[in-house]
C-alpha atoms as a PDB file:
ATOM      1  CA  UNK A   1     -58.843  35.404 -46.916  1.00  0.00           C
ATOM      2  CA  UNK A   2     -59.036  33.822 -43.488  1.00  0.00           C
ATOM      3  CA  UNK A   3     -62.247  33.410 -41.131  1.00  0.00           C
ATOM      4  CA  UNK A   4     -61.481  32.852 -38.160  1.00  0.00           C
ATOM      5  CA  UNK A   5     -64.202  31.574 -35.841  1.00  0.00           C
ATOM      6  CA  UNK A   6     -64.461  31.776 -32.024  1.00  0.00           C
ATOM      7  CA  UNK A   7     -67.785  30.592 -30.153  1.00  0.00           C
ATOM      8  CA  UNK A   8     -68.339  31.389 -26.535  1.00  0.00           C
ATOM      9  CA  UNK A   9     -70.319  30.750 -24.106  1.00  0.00           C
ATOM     10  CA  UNK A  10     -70.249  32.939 -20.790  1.00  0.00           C
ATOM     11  CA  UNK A  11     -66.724  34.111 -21.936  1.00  0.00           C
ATOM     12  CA  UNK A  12     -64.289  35.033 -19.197  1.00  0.00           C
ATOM     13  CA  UNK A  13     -61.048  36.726 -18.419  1.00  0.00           C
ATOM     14  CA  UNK A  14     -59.151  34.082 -20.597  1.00  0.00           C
ATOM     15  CA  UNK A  15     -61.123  35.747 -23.580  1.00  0.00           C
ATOM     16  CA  UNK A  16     -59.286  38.876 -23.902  1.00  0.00           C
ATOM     17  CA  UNK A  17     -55.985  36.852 -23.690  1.00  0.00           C
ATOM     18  CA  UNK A  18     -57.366  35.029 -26.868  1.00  0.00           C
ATOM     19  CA  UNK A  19     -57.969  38.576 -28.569  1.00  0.00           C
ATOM     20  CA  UNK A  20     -54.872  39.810 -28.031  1.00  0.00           C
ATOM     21  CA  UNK A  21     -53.120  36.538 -29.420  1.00  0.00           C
ATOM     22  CA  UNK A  22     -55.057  37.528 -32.712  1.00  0.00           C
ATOM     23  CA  UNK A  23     -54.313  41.162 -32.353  1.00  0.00           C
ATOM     24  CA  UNK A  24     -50.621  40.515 -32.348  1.00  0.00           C
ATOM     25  CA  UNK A  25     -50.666  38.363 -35.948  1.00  0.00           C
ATOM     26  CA  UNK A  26     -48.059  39.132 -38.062  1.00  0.00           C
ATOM     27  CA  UNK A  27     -50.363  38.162 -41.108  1.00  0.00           C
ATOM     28  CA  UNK A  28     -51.924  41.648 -41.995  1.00  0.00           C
ATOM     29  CA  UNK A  29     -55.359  42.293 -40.858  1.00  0.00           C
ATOM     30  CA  UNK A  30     -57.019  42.388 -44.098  1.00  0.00           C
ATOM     31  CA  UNK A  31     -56.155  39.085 -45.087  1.00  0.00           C
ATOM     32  CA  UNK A  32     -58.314  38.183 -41.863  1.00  0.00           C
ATOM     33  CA  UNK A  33     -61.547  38.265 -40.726  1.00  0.00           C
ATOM     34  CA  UNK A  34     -62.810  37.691 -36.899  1.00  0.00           C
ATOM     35  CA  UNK A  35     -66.585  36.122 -35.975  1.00  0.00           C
ATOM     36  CA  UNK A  36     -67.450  35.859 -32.467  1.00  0.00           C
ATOM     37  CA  UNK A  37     -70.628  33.985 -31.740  1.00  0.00           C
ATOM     38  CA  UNK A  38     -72.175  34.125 -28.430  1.00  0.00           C
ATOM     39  CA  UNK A  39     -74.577  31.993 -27.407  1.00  0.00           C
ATOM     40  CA  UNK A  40     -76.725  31.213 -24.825  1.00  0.00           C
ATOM     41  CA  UNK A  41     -77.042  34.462 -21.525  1.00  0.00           C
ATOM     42  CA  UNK A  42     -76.591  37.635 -23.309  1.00  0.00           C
ATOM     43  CA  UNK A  43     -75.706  40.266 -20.860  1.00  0.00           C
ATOM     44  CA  UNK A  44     -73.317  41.060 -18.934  1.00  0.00           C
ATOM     45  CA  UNK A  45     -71.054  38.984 -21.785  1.00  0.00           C
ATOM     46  CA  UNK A  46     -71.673  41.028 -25.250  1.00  0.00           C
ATOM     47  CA  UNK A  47     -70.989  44.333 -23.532  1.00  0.00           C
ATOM     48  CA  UNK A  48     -67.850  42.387 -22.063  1.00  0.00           C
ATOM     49  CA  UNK A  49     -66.725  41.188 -25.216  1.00  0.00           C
ATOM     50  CA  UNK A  50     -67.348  44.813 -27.075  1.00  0.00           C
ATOM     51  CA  UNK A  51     -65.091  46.103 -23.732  1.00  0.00           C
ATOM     52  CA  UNK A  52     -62.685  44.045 -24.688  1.00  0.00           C
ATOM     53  CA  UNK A  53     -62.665  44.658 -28.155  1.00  0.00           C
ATOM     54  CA  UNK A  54     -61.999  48.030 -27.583  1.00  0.00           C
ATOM     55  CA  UNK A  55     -58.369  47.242 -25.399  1.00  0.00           C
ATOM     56  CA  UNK A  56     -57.344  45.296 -28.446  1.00  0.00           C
ATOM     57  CA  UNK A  57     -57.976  47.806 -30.954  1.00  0.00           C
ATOM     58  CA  UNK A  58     -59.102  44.496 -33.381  1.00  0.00           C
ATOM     59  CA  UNK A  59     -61.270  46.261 -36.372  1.00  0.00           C
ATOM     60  CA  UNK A  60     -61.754  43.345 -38.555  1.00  0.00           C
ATOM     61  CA  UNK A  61     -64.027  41.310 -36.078  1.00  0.00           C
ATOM     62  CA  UNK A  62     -68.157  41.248 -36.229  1.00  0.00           C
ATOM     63  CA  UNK A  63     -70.114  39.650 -33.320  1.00  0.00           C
ATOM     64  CA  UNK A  64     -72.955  37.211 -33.587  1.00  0.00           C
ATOM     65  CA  UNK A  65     -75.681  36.879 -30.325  1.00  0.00           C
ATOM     66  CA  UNK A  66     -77.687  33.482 -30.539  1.00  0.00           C
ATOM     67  CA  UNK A  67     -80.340  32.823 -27.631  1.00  0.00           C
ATOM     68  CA  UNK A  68     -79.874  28.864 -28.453  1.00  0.00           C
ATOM     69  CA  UNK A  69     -76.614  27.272 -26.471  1.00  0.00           C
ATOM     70  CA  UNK A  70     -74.488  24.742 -27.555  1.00  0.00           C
ATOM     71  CA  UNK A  71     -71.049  25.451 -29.537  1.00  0.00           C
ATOM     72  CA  UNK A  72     -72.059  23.521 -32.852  1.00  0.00           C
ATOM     73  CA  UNK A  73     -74.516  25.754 -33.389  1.00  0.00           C
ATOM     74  CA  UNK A  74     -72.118  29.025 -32.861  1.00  0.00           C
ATOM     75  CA  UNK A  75     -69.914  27.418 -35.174  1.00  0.00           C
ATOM     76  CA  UNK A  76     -72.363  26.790 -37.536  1.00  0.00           C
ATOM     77  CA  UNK A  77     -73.463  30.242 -37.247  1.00  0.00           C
ATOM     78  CA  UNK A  78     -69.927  30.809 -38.243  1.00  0.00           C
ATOM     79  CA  UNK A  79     -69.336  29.077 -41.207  1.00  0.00           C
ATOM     80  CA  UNK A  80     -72.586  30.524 -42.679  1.00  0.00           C
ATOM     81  CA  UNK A  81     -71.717  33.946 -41.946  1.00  0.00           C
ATOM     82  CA  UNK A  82     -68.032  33.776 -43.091  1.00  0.00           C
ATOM     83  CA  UNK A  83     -66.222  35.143 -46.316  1.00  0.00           C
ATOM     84  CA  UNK A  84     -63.180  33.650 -46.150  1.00  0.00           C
ATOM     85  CA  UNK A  85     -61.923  30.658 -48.604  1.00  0.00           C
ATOM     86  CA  UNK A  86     -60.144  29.180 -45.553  1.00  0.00           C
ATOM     87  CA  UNK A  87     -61.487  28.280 -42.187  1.00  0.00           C
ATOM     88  CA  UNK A  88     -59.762  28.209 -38.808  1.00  0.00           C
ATOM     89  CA  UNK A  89     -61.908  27.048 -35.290  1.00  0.00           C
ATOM     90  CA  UNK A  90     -60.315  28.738 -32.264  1.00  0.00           C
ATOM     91  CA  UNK A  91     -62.046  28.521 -28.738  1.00  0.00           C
ATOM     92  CA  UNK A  92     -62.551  31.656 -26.543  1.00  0.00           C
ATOM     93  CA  UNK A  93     -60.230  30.007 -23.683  1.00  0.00           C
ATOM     94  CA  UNK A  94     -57.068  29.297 -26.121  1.00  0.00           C
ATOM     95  CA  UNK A  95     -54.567  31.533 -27.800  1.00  0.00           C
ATOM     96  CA  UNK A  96     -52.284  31.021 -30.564  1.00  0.00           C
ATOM     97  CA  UNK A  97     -48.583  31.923 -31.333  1.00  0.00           C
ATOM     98  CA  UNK A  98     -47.669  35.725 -33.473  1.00  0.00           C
ATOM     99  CA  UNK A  99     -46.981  33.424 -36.492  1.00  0.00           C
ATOM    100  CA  UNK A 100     -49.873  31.321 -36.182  1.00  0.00           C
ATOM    101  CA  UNK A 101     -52.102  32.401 -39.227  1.00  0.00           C
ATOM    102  CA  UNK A 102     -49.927  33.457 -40.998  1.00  0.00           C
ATOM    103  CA  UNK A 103     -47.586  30.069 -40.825  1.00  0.00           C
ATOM    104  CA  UNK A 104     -50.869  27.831 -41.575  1.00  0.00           C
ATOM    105  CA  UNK A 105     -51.927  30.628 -44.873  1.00  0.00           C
ATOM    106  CA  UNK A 106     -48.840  30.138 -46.371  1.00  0.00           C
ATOM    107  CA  UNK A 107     -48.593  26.775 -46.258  1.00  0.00           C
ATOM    108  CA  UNK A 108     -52.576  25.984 -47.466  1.00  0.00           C
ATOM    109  CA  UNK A 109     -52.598  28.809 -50.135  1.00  0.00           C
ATOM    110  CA  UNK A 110     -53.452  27.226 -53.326  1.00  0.00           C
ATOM    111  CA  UNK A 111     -54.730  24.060 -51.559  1.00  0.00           C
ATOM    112  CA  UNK A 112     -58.210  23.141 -51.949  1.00  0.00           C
ATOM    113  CA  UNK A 113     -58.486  19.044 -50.618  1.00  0.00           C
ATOM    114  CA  UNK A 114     -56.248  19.528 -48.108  1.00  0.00           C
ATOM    115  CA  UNK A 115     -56.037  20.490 -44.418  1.00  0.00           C
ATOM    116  CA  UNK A 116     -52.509  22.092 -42.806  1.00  0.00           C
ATOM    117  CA  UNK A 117     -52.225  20.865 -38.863  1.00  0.00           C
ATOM    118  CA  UNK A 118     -50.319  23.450 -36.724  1.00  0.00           C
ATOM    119  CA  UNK A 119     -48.058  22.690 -33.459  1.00  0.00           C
ATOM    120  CA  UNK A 120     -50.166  22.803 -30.103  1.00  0.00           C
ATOM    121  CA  UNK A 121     -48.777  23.208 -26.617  1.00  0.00           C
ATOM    122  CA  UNK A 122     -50.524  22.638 -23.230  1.00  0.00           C
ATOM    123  CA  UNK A 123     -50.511  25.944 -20.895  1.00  0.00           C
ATOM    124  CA  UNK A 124     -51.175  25.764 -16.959  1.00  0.00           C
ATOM    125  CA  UNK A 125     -53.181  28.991 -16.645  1.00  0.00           C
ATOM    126  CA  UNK A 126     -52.076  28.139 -12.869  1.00  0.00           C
ATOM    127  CA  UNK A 127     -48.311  27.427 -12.873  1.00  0.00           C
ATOM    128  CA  UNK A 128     -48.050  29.379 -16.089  1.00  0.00           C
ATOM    129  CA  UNK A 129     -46.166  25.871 -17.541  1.00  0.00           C
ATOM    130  CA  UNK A 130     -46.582  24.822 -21.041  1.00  0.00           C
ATOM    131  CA  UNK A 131     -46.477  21.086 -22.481  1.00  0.00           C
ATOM    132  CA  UNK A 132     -47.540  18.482 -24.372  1.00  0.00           C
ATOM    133  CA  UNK A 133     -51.007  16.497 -25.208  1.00  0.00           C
ATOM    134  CA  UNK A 134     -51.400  13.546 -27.636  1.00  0.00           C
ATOM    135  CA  UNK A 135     -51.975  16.286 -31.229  1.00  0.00           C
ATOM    136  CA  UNK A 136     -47.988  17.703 -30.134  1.00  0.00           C
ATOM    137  CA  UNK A 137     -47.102  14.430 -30.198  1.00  0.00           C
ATOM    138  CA  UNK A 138     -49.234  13.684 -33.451  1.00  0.00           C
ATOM    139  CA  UNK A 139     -47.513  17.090 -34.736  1.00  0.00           C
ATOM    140  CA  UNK A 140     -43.871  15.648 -34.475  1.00  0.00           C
ATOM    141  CA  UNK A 141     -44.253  12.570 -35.839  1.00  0.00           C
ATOM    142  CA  UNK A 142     -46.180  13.876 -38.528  1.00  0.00           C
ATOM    143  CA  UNK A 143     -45.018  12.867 -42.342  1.00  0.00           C
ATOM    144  CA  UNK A 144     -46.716  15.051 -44.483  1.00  0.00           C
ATOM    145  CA  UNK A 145     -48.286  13.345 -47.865  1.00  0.00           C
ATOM    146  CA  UNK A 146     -51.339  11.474 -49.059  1.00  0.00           C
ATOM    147  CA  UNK A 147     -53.577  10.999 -46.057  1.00  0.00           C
ATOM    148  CA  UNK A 148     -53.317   8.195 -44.425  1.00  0.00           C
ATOM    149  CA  UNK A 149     -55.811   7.156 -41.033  1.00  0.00           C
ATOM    150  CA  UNK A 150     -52.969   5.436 -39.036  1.00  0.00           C
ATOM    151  CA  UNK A 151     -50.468   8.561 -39.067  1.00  0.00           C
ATOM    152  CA  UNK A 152     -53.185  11.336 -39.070  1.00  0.00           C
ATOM    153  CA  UNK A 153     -56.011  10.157 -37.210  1.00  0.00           C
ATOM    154  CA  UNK A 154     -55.194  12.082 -34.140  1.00  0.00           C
ATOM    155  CA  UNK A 155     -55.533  15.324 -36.650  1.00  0.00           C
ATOM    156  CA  UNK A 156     -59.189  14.522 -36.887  1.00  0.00           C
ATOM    157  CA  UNK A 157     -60.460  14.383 -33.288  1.00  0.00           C
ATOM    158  CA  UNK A 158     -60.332  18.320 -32.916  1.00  0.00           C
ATOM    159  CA  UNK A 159     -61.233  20.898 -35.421  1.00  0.00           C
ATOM    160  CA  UNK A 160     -58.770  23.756 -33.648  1.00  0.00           C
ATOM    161  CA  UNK A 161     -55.341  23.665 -34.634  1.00  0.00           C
ATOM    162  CA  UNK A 162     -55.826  23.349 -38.419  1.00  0.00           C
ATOM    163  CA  UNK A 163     -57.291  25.264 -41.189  1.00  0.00           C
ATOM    164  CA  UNK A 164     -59.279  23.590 -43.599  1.00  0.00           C
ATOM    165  CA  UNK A 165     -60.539  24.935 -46.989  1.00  0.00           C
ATOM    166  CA  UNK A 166     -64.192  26.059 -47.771  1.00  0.00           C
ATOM    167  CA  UNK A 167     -63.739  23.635 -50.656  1.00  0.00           C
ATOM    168  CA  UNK A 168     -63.541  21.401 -48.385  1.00  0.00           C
ATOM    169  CA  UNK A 169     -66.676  21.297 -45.731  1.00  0.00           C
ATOM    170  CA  UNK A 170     -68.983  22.221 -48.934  1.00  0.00           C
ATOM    171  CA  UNK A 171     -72.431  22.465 -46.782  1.00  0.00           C
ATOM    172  CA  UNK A 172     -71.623  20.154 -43.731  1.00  0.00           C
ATOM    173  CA  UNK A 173     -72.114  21.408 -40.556  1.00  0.00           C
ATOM    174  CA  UNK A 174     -71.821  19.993 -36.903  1.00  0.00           C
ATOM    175  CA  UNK A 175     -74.745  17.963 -35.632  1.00  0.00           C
ATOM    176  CA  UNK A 176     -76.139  20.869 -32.687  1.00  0.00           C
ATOM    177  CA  UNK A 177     -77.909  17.591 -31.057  1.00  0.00           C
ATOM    178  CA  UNK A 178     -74.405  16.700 -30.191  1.00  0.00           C
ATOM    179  CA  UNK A 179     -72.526  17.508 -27.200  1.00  0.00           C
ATOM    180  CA  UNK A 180     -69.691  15.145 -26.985  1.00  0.00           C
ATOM    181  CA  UNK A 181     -67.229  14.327 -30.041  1.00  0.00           C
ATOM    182  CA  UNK A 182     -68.793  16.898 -32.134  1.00  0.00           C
ATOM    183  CA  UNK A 183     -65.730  17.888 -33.512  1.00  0.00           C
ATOM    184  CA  UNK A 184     -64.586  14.152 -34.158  1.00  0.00           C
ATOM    185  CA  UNK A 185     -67.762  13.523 -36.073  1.00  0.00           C
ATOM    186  CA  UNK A 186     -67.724  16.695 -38.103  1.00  0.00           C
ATOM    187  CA  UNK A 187     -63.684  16.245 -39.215  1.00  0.00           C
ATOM    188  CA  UNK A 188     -65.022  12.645 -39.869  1.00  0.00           C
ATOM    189  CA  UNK A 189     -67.689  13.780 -42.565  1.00  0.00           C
ATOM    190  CA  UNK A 190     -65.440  16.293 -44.135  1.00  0.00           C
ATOM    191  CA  UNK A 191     -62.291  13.451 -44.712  1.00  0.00           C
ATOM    192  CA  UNK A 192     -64.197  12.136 -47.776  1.00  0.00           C
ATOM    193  CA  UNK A 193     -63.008  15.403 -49.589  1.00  0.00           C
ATOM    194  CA  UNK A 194     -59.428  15.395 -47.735  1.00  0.00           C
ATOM    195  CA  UNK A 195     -56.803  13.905 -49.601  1.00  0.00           C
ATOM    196  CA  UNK A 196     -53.393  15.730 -48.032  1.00  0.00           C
ATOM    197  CA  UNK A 197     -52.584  16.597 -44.813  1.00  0.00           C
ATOM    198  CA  UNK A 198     -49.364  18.954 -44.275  1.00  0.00           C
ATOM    199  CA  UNK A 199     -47.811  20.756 -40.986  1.00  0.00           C
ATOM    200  CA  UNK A 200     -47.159  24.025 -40.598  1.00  0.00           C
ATOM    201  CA  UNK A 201     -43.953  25.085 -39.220  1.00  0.00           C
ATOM    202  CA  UNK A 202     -42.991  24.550 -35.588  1.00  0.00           C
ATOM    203  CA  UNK A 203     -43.213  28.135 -34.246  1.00  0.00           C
ATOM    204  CA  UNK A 204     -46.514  28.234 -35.319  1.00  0.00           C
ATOM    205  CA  UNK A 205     -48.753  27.115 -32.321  1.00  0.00           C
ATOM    206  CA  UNK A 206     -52.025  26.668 -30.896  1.00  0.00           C
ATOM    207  CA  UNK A 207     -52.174  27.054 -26.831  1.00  0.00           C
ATOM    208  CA  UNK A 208     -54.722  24.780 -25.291  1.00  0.00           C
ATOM    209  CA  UNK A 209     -55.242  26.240 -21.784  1.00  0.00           C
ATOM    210  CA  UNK A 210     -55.892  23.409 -19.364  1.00  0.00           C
ATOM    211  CA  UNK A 211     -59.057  24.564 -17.361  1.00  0.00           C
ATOM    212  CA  UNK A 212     -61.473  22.106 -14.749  1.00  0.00           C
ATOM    213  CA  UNK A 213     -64.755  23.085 -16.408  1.00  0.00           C
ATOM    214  CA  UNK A 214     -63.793  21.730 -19.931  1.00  0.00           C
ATOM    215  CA  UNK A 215     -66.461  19.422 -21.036  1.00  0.00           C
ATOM    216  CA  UNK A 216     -63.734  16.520 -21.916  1.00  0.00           C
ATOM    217  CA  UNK A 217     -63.369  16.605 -18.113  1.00  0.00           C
ATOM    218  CA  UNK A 218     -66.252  16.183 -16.907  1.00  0.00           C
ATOM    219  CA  UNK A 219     -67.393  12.912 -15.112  1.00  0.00           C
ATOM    220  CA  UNK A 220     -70.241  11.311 -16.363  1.00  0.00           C
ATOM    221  CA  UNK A 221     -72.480   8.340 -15.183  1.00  0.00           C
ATOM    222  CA  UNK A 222     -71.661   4.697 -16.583  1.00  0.00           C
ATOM    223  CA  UNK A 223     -75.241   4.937 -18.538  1.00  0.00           C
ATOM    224  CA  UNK A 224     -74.042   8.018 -19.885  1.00  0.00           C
ATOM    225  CA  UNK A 225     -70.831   7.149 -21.293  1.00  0.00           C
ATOM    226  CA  UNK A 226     -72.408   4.136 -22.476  1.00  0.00           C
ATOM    227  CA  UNK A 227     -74.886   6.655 -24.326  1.00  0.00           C
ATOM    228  CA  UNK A 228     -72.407   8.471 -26.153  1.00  0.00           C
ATOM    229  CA  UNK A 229     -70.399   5.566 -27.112  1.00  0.00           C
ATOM    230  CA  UNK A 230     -73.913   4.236 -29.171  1.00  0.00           C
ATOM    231  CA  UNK A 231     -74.840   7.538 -30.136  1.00  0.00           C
ATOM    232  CA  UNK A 232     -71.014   8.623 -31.533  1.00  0.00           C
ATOM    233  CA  UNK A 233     -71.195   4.630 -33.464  1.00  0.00           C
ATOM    234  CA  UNK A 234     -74.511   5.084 -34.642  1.00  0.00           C
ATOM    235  CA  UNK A 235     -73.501   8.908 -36.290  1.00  0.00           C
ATOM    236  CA  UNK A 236     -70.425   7.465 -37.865  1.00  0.00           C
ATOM    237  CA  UNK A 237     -72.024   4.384 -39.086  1.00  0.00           C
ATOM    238  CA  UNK A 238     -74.861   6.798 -40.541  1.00  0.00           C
ATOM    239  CA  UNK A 239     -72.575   9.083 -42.232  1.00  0.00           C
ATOM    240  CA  UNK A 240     -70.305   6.557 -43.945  1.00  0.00           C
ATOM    241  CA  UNK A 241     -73.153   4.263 -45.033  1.00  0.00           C
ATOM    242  CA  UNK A 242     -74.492   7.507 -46.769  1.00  0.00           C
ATOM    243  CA  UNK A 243     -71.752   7.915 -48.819  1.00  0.00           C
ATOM    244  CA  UNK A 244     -69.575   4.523 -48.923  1.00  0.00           C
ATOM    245  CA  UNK A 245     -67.489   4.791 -51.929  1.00  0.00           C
ATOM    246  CA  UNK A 246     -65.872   8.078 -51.054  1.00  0.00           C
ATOM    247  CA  UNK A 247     -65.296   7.457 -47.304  1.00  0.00           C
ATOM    248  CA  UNK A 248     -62.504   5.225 -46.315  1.00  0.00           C
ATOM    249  CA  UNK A 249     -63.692   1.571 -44.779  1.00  0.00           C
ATOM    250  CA  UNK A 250     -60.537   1.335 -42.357  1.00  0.00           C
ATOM    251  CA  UNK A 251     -61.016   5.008 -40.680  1.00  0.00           C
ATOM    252  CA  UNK A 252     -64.370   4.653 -40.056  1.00  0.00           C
ATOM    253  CA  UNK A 253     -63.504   0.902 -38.447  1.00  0.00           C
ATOM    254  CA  UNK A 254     -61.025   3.458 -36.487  1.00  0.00           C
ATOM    255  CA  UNK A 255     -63.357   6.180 -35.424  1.00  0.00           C
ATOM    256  CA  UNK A 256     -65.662   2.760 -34.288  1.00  0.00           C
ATOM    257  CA  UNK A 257     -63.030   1.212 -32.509  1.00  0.00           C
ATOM    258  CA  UNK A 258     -62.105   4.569 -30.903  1.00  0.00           C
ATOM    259  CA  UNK A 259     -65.392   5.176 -29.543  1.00  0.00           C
ATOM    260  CA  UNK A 260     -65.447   1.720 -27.801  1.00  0.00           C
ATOM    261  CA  UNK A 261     -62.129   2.578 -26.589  1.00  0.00           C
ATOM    262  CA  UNK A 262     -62.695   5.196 -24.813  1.00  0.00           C
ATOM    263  CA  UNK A 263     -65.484   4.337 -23.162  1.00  0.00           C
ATOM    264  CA  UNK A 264     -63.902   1.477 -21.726  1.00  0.00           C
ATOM    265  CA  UNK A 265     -61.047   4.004 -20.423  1.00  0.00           C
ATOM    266  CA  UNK A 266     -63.753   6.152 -19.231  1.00  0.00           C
ATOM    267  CA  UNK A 267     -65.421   2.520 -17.275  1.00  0.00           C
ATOM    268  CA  UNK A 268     -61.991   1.780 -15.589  1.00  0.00           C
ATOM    269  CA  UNK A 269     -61.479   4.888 -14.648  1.00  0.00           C
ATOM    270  CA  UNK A 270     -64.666   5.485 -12.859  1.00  0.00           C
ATOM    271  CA  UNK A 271     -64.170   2.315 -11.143  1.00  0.00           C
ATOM    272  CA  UNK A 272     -60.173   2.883  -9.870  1.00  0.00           C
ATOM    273  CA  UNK A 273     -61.775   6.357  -8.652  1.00  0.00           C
ATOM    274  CA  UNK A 274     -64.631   4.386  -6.799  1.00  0.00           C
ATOM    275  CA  UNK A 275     -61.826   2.276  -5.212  1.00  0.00           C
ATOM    276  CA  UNK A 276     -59.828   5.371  -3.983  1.00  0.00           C
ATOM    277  CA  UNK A 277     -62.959   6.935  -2.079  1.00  0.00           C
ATOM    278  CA  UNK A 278     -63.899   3.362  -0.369  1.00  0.00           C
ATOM    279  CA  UNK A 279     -60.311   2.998   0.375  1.00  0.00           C
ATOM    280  CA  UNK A 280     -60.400   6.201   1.533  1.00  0.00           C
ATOM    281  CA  UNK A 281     -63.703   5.955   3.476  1.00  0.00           C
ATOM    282  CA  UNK A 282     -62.499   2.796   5.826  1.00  0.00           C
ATOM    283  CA  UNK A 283     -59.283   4.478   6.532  1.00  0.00           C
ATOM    284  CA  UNK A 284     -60.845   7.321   7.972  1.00  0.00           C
ATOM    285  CA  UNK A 285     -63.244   4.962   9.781  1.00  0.00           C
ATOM    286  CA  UNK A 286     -60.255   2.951  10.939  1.00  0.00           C
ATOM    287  CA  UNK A 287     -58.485   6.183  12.038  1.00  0.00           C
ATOM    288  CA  UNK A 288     -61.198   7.347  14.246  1.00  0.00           C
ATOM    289  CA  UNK A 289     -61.360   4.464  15.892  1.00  0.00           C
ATOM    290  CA  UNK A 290     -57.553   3.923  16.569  1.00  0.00           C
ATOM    291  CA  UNK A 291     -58.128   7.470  18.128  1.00  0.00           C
ATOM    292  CA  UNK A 292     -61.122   6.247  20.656  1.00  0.00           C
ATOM    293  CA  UNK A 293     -59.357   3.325  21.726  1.00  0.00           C
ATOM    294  CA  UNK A 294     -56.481   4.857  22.674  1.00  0.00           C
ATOM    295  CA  UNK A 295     -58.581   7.838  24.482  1.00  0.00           C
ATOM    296  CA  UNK A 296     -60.165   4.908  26.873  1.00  0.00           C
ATOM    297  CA  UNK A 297     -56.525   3.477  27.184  1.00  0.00           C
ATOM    298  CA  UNK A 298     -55.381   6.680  28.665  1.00  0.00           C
ATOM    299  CA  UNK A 299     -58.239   7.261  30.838  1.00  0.00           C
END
């Protein structure tokens, strides 16, 4: 059996688009089971979700209300509240393909160390236009096999897309002080007991909508970055010193070194956008002036 977990926070219209993507499974709905957790304001969302419940005629779903916020902690709530032997992580703004559980069940049944990664396309909830991120690229190059950090690490940054044995995550749960690279950290501490990774088939996809208010976009201070970088370094450094024989030396060097790099992204692009708005600035400036010059001149 499958749980499929789905926190939310606020939900909006994009959440009954992710019902219906579940509704329309081809997998039947016993082999299934649905847990929404909603955290944080309670009304007017729970009676919106149980609204839209209702259109979708899904009867294998149970909600969960949490006052505390944050989506580790939904998920968490999840995990300790699901029956499945299998896990899949799907947000309330994404969808998935008809296939979708159905091509990652038949391809993890019998599985118990490793994960199967499914295809994942982009969608434009404005143009309506799909395409591609770095885990479809990951996807198509994929050679399934042994695990190995250079051609899976992408796999490991996100915990949607996949589903991952119960066998696998044991008792770990995602760090709720967290609210950047949770998911990175939490795939990190559950590798020691991964030893496979395989693909599903092609058809079978995971939608990402693109949307402004996702947290991965949001701009943060230099000081801030420069907290999460220590903070994400200090978590991985914590976790693989607690168990070093079983976790592997060169993916946690990777995780490290990914960390750094991104920040450093993060760095030059605040500064090339600080560039833009003084270039920006003095052209105006310049502009207005050109403009009271030549007023004079015509006087």
């Amino acid at each position: 059996m499958l749980s499929v977990i789905i926190p939310t926070f606020r939900p909006q219209e994009y959440f009954l688009g992710c019902l219906e993507s579940l509704e329309k499974q081809t997998i039947e709905r016993v082999c299934f089971e649905i847990i929404v957790v909603l955290n944080g304001e309670k009304e007017p969302y729970l009676s919106d979700i149980h609204r839209n419940i209702k259109k979708t005629g899904l009867d294998n779903i149970q909600i969960i209300y949490t006052e505390e916020t944050g989506v580790s902690n939904a998920r968490n709530i999840g995990l300790d509240h699901s029956k499945g032997d299998y896990i899949v992580f799907l947000d309330d703004d994404d969808f998935v393909s008809e296939n979708y559980l159905s091509g990652l069940y038949g391809r993890i049944t019998g599985r118990k160390d490793s994960i199967v990664v499914s295809n994942v396309r982009t969608y434009d909830p404005v143009t309506h236009q799909e395409g591609l991120d770095y885990l479809s690229r990951a996807f198509s190059k994929n050679k399934e096999g042994r695990f190995s950090v250079w051609r899976h690490r992408s796999f490991f940054s996100s915990v949607c897309a996949k589903i991952i044995p119960v066998s696998v995550i044991e008792d770990i749960r995602f760090k709720t002080k967290l609210s950047v690279s949770e998911d990175a950290l939490f795939m990190f501490t559950i590798s020691k007991n991964i030893t496979q990774v395989f693909s599903s088939d092609r058809e079978s996809i995971y939608f990402r909508r693109l949307t402004a208010n996702s947290a991965s976009r949001k701009k943060r201070s230099f000081t801030s970055n420069l907290k999460v970088m220590c903070c994400a370094n200090h978590n991985y450094s914590k976790i693989y010193f607690s168990d070093i024989k079983r976790y592997r030396f060169i993916f946690y060097l990777n995780r490290i070194v990914a960390t750094i790099y991104t920040f450093i992204r993060r760095v030059i692009l605040m500064e090339d956008e600080r560039h833009v708005t003084r270039l920006q600035f003095f052209y105006t400036h310049d502009t207005s002036t050109k403009n009271d010059i030549n007023h004079h001149t015509n006087l």
